[in-house]
Protein backbone atom coordinates (compact mmCIF):
# COMPACT_ATOMS: atom_id res chain seq x y z
CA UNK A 1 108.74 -158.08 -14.88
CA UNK A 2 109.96 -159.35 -11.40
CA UNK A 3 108.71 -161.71 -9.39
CA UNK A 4 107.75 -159.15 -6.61
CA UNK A 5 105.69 -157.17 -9.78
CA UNK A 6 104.14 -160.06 -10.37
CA UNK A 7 103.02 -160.94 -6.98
CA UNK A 8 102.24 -157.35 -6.37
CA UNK A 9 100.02 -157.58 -9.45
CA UNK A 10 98.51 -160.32 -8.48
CA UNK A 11 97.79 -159.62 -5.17
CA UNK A 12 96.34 -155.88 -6.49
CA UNK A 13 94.34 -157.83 -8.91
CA UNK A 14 92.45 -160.07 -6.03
CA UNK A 15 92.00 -157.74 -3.73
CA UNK A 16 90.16 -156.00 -6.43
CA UNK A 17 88.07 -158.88 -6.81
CA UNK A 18 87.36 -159.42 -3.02
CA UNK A 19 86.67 -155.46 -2.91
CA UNK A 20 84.36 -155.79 -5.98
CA UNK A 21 82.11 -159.04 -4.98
CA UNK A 22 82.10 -156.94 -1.38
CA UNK A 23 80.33 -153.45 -3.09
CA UNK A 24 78.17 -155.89 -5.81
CA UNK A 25 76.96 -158.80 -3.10
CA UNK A 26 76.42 -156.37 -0.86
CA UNK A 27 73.65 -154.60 -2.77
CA UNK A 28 72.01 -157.78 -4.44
CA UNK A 29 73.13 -161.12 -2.87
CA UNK A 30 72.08 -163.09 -6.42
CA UNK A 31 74.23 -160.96 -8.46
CA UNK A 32 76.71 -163.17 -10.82
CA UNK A 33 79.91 -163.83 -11.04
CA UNK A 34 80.27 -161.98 -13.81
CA UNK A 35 78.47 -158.70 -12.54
CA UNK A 36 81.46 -158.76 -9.70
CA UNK A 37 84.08 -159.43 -12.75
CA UNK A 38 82.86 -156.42 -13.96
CA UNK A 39 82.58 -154.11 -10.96
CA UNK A 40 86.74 -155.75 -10.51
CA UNK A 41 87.30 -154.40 -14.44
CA UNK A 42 88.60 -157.95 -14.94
CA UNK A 43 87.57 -160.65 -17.54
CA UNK A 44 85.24 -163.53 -16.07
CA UNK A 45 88.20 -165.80 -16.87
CA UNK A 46 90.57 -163.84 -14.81
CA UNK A 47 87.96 -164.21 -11.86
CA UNK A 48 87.81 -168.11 -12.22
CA UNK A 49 92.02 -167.59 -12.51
CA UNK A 50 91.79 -166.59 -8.45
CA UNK A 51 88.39 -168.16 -7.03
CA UNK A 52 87.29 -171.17 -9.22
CA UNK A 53 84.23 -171.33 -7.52
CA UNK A 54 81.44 -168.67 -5.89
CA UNK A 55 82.40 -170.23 -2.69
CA UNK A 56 85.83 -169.33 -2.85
CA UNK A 57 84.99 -166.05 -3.69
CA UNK A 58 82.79 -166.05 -0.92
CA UNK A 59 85.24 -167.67 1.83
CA UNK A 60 87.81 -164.56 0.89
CA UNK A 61 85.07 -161.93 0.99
CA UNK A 62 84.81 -163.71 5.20
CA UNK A 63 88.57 -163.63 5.40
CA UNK A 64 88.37 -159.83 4.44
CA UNK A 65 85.32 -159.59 6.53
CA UNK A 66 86.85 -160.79 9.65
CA UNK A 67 90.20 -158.07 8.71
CA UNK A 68 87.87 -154.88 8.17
CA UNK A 69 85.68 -155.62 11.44
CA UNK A 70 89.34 -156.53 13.12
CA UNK A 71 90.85 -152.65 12.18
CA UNK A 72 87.29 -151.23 12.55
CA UNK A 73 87.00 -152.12 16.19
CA UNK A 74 90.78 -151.55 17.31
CA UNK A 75 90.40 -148.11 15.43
CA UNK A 76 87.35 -147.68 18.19
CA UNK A 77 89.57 -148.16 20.99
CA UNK A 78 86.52 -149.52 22.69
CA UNK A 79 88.69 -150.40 26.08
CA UNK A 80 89.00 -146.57 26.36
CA UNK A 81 86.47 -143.55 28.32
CA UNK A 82 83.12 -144.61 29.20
CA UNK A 83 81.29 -147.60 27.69
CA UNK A 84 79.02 -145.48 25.89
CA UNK A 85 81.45 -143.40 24.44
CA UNK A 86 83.05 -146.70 23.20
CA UNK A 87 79.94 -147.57 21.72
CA UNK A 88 79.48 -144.68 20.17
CA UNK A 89 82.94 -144.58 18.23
CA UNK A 90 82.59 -148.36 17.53
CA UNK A 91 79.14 -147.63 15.77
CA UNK A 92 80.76 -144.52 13.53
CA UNK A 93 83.67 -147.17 12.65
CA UNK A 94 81.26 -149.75 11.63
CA UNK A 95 78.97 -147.47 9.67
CA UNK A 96 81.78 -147.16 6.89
CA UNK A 97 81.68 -151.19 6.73
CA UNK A 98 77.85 -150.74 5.23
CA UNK A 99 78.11 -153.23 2.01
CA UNK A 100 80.68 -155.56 4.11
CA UNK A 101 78.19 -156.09 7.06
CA UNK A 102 75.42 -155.97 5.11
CA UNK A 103 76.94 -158.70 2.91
CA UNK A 104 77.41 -160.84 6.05
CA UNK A 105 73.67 -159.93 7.14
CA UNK A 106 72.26 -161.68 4.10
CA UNK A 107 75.07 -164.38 3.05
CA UNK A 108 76.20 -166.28 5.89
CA UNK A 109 78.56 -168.43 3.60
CA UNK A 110 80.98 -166.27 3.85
CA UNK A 111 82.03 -168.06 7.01
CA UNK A 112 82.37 -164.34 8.77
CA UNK A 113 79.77 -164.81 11.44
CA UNK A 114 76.59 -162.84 11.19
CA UNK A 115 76.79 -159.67 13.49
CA UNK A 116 75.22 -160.48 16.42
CA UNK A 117 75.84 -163.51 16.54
CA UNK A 118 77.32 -164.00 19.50
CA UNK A 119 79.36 -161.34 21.65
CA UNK A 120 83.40 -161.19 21.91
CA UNK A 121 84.93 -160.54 24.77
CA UNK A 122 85.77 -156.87 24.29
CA UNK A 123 82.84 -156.01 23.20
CA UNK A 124 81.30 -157.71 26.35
CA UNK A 125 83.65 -155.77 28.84
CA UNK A 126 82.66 -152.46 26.79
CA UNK A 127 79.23 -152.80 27.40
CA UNK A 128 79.90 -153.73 31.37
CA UNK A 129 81.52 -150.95 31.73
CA UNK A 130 79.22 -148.77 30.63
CA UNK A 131 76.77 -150.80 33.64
CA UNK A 132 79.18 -149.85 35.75
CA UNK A 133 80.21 -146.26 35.19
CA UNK A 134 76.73 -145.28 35.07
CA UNK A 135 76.83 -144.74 30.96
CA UNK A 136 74.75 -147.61 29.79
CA UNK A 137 71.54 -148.94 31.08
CA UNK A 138 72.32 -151.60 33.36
CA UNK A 139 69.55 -153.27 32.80
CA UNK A 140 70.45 -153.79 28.94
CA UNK A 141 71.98 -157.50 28.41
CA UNK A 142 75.14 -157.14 26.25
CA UNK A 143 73.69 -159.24 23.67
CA UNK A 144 71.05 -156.61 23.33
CA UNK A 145 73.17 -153.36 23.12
CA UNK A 146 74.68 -155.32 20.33
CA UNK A 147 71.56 -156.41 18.33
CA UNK A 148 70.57 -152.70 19.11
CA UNK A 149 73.75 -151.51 17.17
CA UNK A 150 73.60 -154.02 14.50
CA UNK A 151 70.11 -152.99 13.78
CA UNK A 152 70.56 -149.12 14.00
CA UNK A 153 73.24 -150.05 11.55
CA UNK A 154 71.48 -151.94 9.18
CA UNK A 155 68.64 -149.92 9.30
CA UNK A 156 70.94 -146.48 8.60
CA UNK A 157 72.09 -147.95 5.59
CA UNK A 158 68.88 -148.65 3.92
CA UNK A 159 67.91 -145.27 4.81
CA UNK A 160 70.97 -143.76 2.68
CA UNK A 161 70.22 -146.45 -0.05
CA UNK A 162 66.59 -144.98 0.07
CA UNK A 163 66.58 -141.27 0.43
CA UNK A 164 69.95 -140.27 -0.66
CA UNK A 165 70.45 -138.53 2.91
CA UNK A 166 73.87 -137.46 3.48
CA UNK A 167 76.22 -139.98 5.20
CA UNK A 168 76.74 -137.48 7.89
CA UNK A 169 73.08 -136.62 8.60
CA UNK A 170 72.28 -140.95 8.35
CA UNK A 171 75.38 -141.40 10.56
CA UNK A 172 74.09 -138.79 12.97
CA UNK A 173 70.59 -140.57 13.40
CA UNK A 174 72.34 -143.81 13.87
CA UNK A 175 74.25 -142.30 16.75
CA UNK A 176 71.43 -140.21 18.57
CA UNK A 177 69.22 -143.54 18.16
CA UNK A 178 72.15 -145.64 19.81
CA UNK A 179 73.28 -142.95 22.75
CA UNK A 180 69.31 -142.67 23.32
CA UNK A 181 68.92 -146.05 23.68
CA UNK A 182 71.13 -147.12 25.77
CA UNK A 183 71.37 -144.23 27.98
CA UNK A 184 70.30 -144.96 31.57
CA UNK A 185 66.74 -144.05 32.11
CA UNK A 186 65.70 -142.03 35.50
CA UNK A 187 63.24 -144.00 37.77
């Protein structure tokens, strides 16, 4: 085997990991290191091989964290059309991220920031566009269109854990929820 087999085998092999404690931490938080070995299909040993310790498990899982939320919101294009319609496509991008945000929700170790917790830039200029084109209530602090979404969110995917709704039919409440909420109110 090459080197670049190995590497690629490797690097396969602990994303697999990552992906795994993602799914498995993000349904129960307390669930062992060997529970995410399993969900990987590797041996506990070959976990401790690439994260010796739950914490470096946990600091990867934030690294990945901070990647997926990255694409998720470019793949938005939330600089583009009206600030609500940014919103909107930033809240069907994020709904696929369920377990990953979730896991950041409820383990703040993994050094990716808890949603909310503070607004970026872009995500500030989104909503202030939407004050100023007339698409989101002006009267809405950014900080609270994003606790909005981040609740909507969280509260979407316990509804599919649940029920067993569709994705679509959870991800369409989500969004009339959101648009409805932030729409700009006569009077």
């Amino acid at each position: 085997m090459t080197d670049a087999q190995v590497s690629g085998s490797r690097a396969r092999t602990r994303q697999a990991i990552v992906d795994a404690a993602i799914e498995v931490l993000g349904r129960n938080p307390a669930a062992s290191l060997g529970d995410i070995a399993a969900a990987a299909d590797v041996g506990r040993t070959t976990l401790h091989r690439y994260f010796a310790e739950r914490a470096d498990l946990l600091a990867a899982v934030g690294t990945e964290a901070g990647a997926r939320l990255d694409r998720a919101t470019a793949q938005a294009r939330t600089a583009e059309g009206t600030g609500a319609s940014a919103v909107h496509r930033l809240c069907q991008e994020y709904f696929d991220l369920g377990s990953l945000l979730s896991l950041i929700f409820t383990e703040p170790e993994t050094g990716a920031g808890t949603p909310g917790g503070g607004c970026d830039p872009s995500f500030t200029a989104m909503v202030e566009r939407g004050h100023r084109d007339g698409s989101i209530d002006p009267q809405l602090p950014v900080e609270w269109v994003q606790s909005l979404i981040w609740s909507q969110l969280y509260a979407g995917w316990a509804y599919l854990a649940e029920t067993g709704a569709s994705r679509h039919e959870v991800l369409r409440l989500i969004l009339r929820t959101v648009d409805g909420a932030i729409a700009v109110k006569p009077g």
